[in-house]
Protein backbone atom coordinates (compact mmCIF):
# COMPACT_ATOMS: atom_id res chain seq x y z
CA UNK A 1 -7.94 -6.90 -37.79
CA UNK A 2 -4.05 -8.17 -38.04
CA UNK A 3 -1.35 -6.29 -36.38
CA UNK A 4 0.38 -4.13 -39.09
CA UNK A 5 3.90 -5.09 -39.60
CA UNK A 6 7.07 -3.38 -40.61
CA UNK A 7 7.28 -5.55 -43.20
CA UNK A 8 4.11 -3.88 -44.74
CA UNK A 9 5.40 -0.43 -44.24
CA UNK A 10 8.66 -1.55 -46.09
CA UNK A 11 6.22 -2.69 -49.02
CA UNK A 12 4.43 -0.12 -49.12
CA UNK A 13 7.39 2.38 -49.83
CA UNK A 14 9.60 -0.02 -51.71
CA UNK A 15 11.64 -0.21 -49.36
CA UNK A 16 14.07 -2.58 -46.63
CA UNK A 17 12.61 -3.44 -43.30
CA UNK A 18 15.56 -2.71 -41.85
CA UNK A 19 15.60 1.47 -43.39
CA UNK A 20 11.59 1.16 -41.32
CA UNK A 21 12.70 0.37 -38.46
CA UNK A 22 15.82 2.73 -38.37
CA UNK A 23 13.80 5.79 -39.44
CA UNK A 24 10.79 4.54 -36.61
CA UNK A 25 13.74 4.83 -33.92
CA UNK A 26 15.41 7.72 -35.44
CA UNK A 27 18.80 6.76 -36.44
CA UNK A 28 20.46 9.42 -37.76
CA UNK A 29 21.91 7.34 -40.66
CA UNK A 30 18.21 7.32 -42.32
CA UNK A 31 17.75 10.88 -44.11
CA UNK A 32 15.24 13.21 -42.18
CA UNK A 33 12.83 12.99 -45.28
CA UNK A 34 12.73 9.25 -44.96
CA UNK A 35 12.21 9.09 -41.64
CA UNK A 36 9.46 11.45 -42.07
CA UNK A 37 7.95 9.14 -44.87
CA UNK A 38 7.90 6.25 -42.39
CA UNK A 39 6.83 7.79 -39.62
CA UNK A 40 3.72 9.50 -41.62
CA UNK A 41 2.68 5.83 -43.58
CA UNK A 42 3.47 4.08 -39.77
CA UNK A 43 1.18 6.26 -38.44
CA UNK A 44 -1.82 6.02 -41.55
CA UNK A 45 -1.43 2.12 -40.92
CA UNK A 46 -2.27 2.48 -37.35
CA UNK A 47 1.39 0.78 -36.62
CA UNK A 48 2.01 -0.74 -32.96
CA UNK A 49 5.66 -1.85 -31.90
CA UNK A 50 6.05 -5.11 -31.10
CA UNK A 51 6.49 -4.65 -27.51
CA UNK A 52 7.02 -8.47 -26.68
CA UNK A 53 10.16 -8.32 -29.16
CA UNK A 54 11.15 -5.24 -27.68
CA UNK A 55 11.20 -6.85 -24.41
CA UNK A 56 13.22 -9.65 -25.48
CA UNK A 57 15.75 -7.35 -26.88
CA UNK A 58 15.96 -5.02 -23.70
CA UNK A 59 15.27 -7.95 -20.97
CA UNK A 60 12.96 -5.65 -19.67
CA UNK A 61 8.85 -5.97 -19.17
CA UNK A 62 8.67 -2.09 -18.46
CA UNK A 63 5.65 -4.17 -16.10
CA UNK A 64 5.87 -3.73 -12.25
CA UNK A 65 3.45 -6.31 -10.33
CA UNK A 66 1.67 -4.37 -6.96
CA UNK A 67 -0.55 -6.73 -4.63
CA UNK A 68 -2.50 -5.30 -2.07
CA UNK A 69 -4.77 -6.09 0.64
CA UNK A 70 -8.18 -3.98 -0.62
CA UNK A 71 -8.05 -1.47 -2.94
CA UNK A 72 -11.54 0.92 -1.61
CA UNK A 73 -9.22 1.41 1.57
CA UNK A 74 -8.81 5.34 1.49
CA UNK A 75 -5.34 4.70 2.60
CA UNK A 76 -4.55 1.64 0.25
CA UNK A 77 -6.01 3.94 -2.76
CA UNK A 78 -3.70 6.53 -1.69
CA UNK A 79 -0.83 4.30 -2.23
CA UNK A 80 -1.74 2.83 -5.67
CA UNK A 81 -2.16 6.69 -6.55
CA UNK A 82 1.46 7.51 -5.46
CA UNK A 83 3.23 4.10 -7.60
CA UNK A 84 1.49 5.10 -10.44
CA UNK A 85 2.65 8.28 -10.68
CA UNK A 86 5.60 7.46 -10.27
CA UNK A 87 5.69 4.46 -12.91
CA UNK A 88 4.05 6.56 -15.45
CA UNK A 89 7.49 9.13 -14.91
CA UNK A 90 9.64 6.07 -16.02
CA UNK A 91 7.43 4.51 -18.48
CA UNK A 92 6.40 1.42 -16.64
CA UNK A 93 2.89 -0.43 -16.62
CA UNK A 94 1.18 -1.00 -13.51
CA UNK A 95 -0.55 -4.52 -12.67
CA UNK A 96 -2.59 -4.03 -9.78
CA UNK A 97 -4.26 -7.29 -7.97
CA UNK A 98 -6.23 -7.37 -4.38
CA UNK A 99 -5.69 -10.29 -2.61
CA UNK A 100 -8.77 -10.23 -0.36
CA UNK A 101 -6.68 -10.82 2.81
CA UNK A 102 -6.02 -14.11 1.48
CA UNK A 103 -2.91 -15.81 1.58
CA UNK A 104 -3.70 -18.59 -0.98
CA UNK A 105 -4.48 -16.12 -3.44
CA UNK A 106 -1.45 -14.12 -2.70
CA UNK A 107 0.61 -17.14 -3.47
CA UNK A 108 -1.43 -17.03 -6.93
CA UNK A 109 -0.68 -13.80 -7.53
CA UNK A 110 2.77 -13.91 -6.69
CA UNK A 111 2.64 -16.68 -8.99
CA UNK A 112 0.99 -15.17 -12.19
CA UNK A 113 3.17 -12.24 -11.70
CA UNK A 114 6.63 -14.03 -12.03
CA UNK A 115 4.80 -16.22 -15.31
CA UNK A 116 4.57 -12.98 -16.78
CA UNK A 117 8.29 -11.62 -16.12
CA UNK A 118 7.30 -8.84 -14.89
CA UNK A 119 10.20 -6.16 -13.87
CA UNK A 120 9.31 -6.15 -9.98
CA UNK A 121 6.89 -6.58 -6.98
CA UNK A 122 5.35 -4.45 -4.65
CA UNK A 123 3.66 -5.58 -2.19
CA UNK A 124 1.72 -5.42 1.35
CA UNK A 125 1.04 -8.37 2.73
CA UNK A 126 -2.45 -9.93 3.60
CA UNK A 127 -3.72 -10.69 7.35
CA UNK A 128 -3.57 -14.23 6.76
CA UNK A 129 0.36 -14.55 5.59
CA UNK A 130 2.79 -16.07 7.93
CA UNK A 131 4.50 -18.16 5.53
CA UNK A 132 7.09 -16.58 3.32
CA UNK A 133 8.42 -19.47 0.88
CA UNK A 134 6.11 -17.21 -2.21
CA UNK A 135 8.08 -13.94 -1.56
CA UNK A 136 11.60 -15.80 -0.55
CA UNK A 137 10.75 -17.34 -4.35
CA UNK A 138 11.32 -13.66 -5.89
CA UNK A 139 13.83 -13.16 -4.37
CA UNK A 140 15.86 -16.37 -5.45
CA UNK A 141 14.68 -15.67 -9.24
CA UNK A 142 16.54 -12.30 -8.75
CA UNK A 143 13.33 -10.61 -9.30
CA UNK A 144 12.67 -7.33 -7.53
CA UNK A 145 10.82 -6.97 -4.76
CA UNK A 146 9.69 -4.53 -1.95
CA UNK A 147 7.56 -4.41 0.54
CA UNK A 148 5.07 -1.86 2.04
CA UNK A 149 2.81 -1.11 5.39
CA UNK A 150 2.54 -4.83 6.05
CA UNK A 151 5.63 -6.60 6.00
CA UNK A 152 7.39 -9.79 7.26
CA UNK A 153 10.44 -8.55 8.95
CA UNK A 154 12.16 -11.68 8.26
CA UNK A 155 12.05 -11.71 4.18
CA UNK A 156 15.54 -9.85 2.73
CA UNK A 157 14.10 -7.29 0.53
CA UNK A 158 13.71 -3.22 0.39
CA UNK A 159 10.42 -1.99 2.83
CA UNK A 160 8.59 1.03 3.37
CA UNK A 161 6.96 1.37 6.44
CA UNK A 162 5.79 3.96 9.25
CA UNK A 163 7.12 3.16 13.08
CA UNK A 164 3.61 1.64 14.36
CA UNK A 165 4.47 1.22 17.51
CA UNK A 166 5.24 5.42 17.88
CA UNK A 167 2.68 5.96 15.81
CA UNK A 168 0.08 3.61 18.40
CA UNK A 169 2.06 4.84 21.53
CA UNK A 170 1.82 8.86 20.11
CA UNK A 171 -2.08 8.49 20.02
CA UNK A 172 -2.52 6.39 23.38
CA UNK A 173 -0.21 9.30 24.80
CA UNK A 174 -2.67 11.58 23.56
CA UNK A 175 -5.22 10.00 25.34
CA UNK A 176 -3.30 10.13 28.55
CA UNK A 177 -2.62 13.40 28.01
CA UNK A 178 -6.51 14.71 27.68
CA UNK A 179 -7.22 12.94 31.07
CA UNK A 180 -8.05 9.38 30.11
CA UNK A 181 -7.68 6.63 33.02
CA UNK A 182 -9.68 3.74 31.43
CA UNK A 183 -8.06 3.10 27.79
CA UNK A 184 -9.99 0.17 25.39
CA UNK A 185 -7.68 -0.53 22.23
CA UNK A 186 -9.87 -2.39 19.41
CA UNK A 187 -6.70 -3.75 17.93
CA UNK A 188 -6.46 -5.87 14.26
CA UNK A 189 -5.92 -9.67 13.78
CA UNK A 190 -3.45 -11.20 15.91
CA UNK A 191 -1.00 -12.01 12.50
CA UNK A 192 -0.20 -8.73 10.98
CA UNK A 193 3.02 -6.86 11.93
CA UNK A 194 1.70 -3.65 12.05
CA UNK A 195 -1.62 -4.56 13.89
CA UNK A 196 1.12 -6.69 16.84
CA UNK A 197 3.28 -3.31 16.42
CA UNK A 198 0.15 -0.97 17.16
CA UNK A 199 -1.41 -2.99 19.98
CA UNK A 200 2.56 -2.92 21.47
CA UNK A 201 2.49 0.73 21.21
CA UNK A 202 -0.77 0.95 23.08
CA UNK A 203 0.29 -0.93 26.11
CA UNK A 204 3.73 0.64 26.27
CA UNK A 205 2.13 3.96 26.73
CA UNK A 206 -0.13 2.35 29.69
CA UNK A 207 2.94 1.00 31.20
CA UNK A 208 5.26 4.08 31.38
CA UNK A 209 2.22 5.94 32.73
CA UNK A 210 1.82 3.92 35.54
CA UNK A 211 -1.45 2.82 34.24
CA UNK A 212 -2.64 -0.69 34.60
CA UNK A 213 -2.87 -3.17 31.56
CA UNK A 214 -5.95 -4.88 31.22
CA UNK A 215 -6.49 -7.04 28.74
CA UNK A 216 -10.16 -7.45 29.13
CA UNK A 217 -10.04 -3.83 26.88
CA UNK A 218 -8.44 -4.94 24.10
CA UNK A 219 -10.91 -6.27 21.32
CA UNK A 220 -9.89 -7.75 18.04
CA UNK A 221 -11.29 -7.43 14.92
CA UNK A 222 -11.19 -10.22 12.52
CA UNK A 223 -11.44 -8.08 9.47
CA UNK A 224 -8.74 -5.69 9.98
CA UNK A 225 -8.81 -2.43 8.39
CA UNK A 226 -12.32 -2.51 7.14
CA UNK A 227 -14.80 -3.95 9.41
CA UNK A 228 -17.24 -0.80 10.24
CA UNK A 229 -19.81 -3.35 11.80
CA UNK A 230 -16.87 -4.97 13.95
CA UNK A 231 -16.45 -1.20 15.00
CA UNK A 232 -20.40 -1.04 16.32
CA UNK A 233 -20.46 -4.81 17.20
CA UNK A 234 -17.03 -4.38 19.92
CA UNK A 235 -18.36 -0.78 21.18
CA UNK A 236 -21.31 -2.35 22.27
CA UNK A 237 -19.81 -4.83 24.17
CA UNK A 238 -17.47 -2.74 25.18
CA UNK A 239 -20.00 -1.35 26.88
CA UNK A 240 -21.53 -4.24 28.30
CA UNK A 241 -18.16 -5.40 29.44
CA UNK A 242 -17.48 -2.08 31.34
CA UNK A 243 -18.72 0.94 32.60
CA UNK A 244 -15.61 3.35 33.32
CA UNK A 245 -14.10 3.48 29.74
CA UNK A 246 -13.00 7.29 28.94
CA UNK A 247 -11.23 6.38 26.02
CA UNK A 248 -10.27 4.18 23.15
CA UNK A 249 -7.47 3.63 20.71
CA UNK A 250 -8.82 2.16 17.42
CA UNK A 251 -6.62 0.19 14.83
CA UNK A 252 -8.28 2.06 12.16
CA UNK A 253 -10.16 4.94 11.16
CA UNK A 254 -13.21 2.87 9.44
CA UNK A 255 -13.71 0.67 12.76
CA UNK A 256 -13.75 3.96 14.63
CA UNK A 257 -16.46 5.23 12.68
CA UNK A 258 -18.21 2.50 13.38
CA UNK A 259 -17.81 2.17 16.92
CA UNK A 260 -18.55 6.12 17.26
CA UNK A 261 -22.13 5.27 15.40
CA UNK A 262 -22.65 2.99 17.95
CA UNK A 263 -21.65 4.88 21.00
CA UNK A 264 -23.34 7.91 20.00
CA UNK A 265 -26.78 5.21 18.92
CA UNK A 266 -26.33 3.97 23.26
CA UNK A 267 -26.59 7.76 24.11
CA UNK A 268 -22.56 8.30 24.60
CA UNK A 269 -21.62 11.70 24.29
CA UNK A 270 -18.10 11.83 22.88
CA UNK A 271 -15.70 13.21 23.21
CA UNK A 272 -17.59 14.04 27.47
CA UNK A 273 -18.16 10.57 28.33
CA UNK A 274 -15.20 8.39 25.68
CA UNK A 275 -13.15 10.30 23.64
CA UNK A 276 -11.94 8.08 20.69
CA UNK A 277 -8.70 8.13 18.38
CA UNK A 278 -8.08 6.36 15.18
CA UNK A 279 -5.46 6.02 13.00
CA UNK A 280 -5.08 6.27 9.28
CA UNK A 281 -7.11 9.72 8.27
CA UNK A 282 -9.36 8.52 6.42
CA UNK A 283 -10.89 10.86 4.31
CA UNK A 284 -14.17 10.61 6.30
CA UNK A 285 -12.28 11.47 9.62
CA UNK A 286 -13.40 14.94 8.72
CA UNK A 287 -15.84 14.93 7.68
CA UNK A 288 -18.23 12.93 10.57
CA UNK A 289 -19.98 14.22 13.56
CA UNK A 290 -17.61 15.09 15.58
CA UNK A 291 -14.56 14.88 13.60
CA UNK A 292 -12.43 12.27 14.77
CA UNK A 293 -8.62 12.57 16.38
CA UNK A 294 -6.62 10.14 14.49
CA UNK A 295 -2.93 9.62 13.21
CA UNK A 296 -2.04 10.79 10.12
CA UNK A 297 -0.50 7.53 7.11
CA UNK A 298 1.01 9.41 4.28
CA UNK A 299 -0.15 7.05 1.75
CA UNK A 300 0.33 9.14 -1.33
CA UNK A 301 4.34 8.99 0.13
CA UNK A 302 4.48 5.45 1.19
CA UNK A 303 3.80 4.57 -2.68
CA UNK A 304 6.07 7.22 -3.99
CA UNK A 305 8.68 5.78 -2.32
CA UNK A 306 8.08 1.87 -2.40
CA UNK A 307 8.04 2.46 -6.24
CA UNK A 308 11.49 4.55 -6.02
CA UNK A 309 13.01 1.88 -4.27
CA UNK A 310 11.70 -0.63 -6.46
CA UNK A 311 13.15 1.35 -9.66
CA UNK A 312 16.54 1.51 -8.32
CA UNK A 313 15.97 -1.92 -7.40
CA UNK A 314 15.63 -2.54 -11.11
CA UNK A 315 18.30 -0.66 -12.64
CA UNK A 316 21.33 -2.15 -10.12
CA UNK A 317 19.99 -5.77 -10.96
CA UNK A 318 20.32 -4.70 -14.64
CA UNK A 319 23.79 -2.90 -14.04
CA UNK A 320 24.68 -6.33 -12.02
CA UNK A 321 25.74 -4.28 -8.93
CA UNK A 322 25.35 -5.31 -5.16
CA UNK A 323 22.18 -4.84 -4.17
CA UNK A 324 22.14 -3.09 -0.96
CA UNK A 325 18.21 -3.40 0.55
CA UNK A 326 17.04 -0.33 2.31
CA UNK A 327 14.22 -0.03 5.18
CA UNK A 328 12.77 3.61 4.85
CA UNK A 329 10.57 4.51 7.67
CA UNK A 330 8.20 7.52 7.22
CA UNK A 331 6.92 10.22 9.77
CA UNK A 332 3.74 9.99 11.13
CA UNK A 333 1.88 12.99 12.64
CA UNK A 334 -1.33 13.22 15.17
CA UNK A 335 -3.86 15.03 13.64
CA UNK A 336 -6.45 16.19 16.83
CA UNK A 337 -10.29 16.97 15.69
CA UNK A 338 -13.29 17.12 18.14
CA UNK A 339 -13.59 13.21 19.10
CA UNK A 340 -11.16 14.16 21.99
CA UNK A 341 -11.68 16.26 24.84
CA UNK A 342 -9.46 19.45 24.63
């Protein structure tokens, strides 16, 4: 069925286009009684604006792009949830694409996004990015862009992140702090910022402790943020590897699950033998047996804000102001449950 036009609606009533589409945007120049005449036979027609003319009129998509890593992630899902509220208060559409960790498809993304001239770009960079020519690309076509959780330090845009390495250092501390001599860190890939940030936190806290570095107990998982077999896979050869582990510092709250399934499968009792912090808070953090110490993202914030930023963003590019890029950094909070001693 063809689009209805205002043309039709004109016909219809006998009369100009240009009195239907005054009395569809309310100009006060159109008498209330034909406005109300429009409106009703706009409405009877099933009558869409034209929102690609509209946008060519306003120079505006009123379409933000958002790429991210995963979407199940508890804590990526958390962020979608806060930039969509937030777009839906200012009347913007929400294009949401996962890049699998990839950074070809990133690239892509990027790509499709700028085809379809969209307003502005969110994004959180995947594990295997460490070239930035696709994002330095927005920025030269003037279109907006800001970055969240994983970001390149180096690219000249607007970012909101937490402080990793506090956040990484506050749990190891914690650890410390409960007794802990022999600390493991399962870290993420070697590439992303936050993962090198984390694992820097760790050892810092070893190292103004007085405890020795070894980095025999740092494990890496491939997969990042969602690998609950690399969890079970590294604590068992953690335990292979060595026999006077007390605790561990996990990059992620889904890996710790999995390496606390696996302890707890090799007879481990946690938090006596290992106690075991993650990081994220996961919904399922407490929900498992035992409940598991972990730090605290706020998500739900982080996306509030990257969209914020991204808005403003938007409206000084429009205004033709200075653009002035800000680097918000959120609090982070531990959050101690039952997989550490007391």
């Amino acid at each position: 069925m063809a689009l209805v036009t205002l043309k039709q609606i004109a016909e219809k009533l006998g009369i100009s286009i240009t009195t239907v589409s005054k009395a569809l945007k309310e100009y006060p120049d159109v008498s209330k009684k034909t406005r109300k005449l429009v409106r009703e036979t706009a409405s009877m027609l099933n009558y869409k604006p034209n929102s690609f003319a509209v946008n060519l009129r306003t120079k505006e998509s009123k379409i933000i792009g958002l790429i991210i890593p995963v979407i199940v992630h508890h804590f990526f899902s958390s962020v979608i949830k806060g930039i969509v509220a937030q777009a839906e208060k200012k009347g913007y559409l929400v294009i949401i694409l996962q890049s699998n960790e990839s950074y070809e498809l990133e690239k892509k993304q990027i790509d499709l996004l700028l085809s379809k001239r969209v307003d502005g770009i969110l994004i959180s960079l995947a594990n295997e990015t460490a070239d930035f020519k696709h994002l330095n690309q927005v920025i030269s076509q003037e279109t907006p862009l800001v970055m969240f959780d994983k970001i390149a330090k180096i690219v000249k845009c607007s970012k909101v992140i937490i402080d990793d390495r506090k956040a990484a250092y506050k749990a190891t501390q914690h650890l410390i702090d409960i007794g802990c001599k022999r600390i493991a860190h399962f870290r993420g890939p070697l590439l992303p910022q936050n993962s090198i940030d984390r694992f820097l936190g760790y050892k810092k806290a070893l190292i103004d402790n007085n405890l020795e570095y070894d980095p025999s107990l740092v494990y890496i998982c491939e997969c990042g943020e969602m690998s609950f077999e690399e969890g079970k896979k590294n604590a068992s050869q953690l335990l292979k590897d060595h026999k006077d582990i007390d605790g561990i510092f996990i990059n992620t709250d889904l890996v710790a699950i999995g390496a606390m399934t696996e302890l707890i499968k090799q007879g481990v009792k946690i938090p006596e033998d290992i106690s075991v912090v993650g990081f994220s808070n996961w919904f399922m953090a407490s929900i498992i047996s035992p409940s598991l110490t972990t730090i605290n993202q706020p998500g739900l914030e982080m996306g509030k804000n990257s969209f914020k930023l991204l808005y403003k963003e938007i409206k000084e590019r429009k205004k033709k102001k200075t653009i002035n890029y800000k680097e918000l950094v959120l609090e982070t909070e531990l959050v101690i449950r039952d997989s550490t001693k007391n």
